[in-house]
N, C-alpha and C. Protein backbone atom coordinates (compact mmCIF):
# COMPACT_ATOMS: atom_id res chain seq x y z
N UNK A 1 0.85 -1.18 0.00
CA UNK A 1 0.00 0.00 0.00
C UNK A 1 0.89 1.23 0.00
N UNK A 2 0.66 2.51 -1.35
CA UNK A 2 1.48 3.19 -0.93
C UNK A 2 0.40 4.35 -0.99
N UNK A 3 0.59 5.15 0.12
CA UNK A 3 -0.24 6.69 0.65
C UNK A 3 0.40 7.94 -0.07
N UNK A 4 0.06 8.60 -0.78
CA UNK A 4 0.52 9.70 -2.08
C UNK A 4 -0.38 10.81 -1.05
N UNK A 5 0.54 11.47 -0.79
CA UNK A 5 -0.12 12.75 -0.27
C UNK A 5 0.38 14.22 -0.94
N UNK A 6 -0.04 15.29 -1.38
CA UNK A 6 0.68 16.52 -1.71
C UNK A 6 -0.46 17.70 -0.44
N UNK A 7 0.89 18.15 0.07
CA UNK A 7 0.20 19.62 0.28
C UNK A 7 0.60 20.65 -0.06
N UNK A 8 0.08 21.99 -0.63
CA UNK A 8 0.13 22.76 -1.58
C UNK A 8 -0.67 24.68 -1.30
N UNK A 9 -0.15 25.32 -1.86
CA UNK A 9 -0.96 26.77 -1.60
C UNK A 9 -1.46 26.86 -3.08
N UNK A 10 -2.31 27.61 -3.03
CA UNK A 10 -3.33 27.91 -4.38
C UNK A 10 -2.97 29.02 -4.58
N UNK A 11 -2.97 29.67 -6.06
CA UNK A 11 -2.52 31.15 -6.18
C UNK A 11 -4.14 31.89 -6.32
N UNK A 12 -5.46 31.16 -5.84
CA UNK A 12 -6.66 31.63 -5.74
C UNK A 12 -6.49 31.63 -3.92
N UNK A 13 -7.09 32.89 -3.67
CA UNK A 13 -8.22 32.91 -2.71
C UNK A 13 -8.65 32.07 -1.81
N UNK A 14 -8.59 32.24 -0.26
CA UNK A 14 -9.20 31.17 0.41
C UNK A 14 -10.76 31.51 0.19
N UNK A 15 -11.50 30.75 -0.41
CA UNK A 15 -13.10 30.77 -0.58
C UNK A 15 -13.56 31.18 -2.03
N UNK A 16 -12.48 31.42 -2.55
CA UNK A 16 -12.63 32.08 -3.77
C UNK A 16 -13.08 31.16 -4.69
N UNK A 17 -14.30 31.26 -6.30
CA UNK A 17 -14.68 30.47 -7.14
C UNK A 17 -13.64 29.86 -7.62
N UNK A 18 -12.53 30.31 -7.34
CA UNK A 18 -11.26 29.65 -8.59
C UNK A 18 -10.77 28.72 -7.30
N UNK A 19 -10.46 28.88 -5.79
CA UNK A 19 -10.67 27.99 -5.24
C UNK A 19 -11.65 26.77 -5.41
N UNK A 20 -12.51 26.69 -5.52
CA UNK A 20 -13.62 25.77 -5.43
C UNK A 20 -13.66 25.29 -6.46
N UNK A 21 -13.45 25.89 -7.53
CA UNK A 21 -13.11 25.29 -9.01
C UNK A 21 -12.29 24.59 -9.44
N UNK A 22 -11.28 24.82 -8.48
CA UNK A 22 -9.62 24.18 -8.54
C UNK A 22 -10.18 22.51 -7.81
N UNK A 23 -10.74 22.77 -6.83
CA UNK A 23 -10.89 21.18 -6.12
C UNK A 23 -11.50 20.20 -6.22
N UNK A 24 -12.62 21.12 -7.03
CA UNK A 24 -13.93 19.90 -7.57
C UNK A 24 -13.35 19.59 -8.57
N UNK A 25 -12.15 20.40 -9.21
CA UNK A 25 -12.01 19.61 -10.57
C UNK A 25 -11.02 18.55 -10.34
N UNK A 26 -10.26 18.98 -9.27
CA UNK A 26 -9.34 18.04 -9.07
C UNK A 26 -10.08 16.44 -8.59
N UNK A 27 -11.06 16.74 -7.57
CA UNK A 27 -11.50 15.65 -7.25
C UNK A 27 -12.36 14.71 -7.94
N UNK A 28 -12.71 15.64 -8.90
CA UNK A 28 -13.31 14.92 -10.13
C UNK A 28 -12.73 13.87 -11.39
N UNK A 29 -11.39 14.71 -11.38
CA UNK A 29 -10.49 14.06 -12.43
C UNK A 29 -9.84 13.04 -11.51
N UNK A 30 -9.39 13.10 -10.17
CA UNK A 30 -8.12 11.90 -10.28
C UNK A 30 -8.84 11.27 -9.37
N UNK A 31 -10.02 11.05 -9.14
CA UNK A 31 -11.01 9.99 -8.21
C UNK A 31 -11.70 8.97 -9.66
N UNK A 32 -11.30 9.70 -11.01
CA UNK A 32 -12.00 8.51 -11.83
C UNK A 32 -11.23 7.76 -12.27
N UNK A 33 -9.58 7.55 -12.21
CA UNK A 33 -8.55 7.44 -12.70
C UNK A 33 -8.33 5.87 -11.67
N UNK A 34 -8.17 4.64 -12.14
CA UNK A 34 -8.23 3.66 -11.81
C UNK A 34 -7.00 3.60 -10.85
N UNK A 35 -7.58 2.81 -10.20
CA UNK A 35 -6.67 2.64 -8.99
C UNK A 35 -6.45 3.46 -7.69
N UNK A 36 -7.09 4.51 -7.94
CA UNK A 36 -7.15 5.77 -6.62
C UNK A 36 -8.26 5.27 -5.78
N UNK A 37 -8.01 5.24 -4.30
CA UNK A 37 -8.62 4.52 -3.18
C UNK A 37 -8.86 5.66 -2.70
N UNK A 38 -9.17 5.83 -1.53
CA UNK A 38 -9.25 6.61 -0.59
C UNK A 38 -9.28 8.11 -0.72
N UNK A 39 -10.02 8.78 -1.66
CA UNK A 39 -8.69 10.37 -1.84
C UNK A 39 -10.01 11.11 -0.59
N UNK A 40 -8.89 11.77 -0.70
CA UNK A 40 -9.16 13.07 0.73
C UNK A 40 -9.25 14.25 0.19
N UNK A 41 -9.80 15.01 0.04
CA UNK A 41 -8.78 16.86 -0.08
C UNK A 41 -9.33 17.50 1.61
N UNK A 42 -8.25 17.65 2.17
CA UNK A 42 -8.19 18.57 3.55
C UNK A 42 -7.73 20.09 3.11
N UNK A 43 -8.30 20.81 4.39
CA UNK A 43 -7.84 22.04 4.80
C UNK A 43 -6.93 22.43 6.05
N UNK A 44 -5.61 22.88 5.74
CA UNK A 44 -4.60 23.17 6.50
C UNK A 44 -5.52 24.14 7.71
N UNK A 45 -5.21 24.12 9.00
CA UNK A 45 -6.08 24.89 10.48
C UNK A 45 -4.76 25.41 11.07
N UNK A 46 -3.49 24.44 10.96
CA UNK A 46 -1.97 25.49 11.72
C UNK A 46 -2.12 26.57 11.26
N UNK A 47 -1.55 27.53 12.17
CA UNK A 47 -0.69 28.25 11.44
C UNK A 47 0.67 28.31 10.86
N UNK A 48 1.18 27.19 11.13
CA UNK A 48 2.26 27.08 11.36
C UNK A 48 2.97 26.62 10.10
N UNK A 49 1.92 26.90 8.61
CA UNK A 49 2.07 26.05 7.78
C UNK A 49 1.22 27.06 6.46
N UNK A 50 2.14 27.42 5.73
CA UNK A 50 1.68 28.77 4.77
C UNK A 50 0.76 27.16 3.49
N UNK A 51 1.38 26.39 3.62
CA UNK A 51 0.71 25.13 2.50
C UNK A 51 -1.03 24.74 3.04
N UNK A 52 -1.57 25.36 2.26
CA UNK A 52 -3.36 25.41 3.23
C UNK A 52 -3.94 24.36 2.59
N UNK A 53 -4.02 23.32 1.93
CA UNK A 53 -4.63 21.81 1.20
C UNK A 53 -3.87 20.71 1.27
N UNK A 54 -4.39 19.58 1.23
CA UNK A 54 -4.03 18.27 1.12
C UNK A 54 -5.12 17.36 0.35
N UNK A 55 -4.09 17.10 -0.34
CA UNK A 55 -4.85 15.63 -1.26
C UNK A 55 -3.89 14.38 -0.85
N UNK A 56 -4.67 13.70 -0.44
CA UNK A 56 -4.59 12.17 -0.08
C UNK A 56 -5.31 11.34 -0.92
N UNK A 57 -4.39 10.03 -1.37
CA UNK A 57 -4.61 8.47 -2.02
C UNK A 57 -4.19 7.42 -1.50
N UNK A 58 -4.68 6.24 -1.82
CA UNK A 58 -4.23 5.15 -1.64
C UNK A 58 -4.12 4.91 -2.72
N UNK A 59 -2.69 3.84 -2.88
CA UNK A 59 -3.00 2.78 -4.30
C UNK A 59 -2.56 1.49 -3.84
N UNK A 60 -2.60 0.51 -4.07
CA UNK A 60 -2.69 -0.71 -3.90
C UNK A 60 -1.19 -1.26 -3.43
N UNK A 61 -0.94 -0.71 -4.75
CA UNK A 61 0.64 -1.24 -5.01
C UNK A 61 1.78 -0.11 -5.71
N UNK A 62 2.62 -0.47 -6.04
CA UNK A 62 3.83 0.85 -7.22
C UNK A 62 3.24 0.40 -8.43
N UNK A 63 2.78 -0.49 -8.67
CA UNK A 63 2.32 -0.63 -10.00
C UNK A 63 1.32 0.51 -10.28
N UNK A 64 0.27 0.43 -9.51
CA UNK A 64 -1.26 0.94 -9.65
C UNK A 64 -0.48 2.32 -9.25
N UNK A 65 0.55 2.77 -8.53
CA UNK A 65 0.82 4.08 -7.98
C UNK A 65 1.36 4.85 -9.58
N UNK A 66 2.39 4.14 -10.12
CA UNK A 66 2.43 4.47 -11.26
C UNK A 66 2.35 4.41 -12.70
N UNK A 67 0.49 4.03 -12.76
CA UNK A 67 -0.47 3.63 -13.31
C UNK A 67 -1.03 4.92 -13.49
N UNK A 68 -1.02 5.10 -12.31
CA UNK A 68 -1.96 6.73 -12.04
C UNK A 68 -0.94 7.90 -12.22
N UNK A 69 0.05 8.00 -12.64
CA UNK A 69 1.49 9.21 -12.66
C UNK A 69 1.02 8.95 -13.83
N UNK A 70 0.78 7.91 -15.03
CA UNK A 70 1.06 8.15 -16.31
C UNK A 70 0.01 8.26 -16.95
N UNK A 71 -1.02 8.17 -16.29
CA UNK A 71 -2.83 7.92 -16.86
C UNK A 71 -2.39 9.61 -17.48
N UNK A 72 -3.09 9.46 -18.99
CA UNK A 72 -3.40 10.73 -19.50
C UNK A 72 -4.33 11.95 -18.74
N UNK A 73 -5.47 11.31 -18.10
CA UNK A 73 -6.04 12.51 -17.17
C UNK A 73 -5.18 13.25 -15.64
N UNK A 74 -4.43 12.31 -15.54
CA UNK A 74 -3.49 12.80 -14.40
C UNK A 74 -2.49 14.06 -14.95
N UNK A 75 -1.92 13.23 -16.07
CA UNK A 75 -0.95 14.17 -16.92
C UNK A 75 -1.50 15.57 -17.25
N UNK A 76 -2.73 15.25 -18.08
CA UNK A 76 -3.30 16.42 -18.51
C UNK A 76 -4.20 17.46 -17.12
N UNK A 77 -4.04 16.84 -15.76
CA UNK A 77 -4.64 17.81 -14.80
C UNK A 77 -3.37 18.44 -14.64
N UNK A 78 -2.50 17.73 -14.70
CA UNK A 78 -1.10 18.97 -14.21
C UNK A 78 -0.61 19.42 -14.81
N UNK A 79 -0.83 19.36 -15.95
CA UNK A 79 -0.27 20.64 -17.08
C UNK A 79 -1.82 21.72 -16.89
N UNK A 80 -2.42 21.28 -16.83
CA UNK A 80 -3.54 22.48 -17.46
C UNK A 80 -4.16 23.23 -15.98
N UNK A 81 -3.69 22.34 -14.86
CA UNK A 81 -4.45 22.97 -13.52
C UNK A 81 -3.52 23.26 -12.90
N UNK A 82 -2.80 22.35 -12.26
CA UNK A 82 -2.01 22.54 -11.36
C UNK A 82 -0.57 23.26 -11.30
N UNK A 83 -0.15 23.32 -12.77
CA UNK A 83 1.05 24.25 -13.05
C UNK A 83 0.54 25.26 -12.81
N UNK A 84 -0.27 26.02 -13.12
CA UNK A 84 -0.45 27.34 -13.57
C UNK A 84 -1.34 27.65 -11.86
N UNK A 85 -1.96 26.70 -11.46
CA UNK A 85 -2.86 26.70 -10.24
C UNK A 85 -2.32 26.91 -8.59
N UNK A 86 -1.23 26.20 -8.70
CA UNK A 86 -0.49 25.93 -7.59
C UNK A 86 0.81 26.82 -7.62
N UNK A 87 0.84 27.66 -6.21
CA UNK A 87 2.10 28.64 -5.73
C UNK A 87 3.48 27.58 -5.16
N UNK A 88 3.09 26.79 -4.77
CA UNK A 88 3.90 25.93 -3.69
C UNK A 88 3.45 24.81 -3.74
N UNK A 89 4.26 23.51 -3.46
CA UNK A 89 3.50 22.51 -3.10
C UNK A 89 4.75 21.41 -2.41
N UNK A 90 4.53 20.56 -1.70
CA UNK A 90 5.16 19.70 -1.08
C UNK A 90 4.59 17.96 -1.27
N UNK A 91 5.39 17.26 -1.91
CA UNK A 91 4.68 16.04 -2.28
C UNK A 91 5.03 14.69 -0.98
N UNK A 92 4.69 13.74 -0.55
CA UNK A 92 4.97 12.85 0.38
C UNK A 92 4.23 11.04 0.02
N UNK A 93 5.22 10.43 0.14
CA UNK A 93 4.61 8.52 -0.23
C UNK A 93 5.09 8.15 0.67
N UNK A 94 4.64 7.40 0.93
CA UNK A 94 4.35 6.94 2.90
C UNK A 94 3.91 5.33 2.00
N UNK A 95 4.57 4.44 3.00
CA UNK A 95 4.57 3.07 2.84
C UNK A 95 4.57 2.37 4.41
N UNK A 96 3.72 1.55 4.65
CA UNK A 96 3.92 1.33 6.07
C UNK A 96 5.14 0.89 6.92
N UNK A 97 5.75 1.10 7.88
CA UNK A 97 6.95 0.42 8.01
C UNK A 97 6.73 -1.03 9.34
């Protein structure tokens, strides 16, 4: 099982339409993309932490993990959303130990 987490700042607005636009689309596109378990999107509450979102997955295995890195809708959300969408971001894969 490997846990794919990114947390990230938006160059929209906290509450803003381009916020809300940014997440439904995200959660729309990589929740149909085979092999994604579990996804999350959270909101950062520290302060202690300028990165205000989290998207969380499960995938099964490295296979299915990078199944989903090469799926064309993954590809094409991060060229067309997330480059241009995202100020910052911090990525993390967590495997149980």
């Amino acid at each position: 099982m490997i846990e794919h987490t990114v947390v990230f700042r938006l160059v929209h607005e906290a509450g803003s339409a381009g916020e809300s636009a940014f997440l439904d689309t995200a959660r729309a596109t990589l929740t149909a993309i085979p092999g994604v378990a579990d996804f999350a999107v959270n909101r950062q509450v520290s302060p202690k932490s300028d990165l205000r979102h989290q998207f969380s997955m499960r995938f099964a295995d490295d296979e299915a993990y990078q199944a989903y890195n090469d799926h064309p809708q993954h590809v094409r959300f991060v060229a067309e959303r997330w480059l241009p969408e995202v100020a910052e971001f911090q990525e993390y894969d967590f495997t149980a130990v």
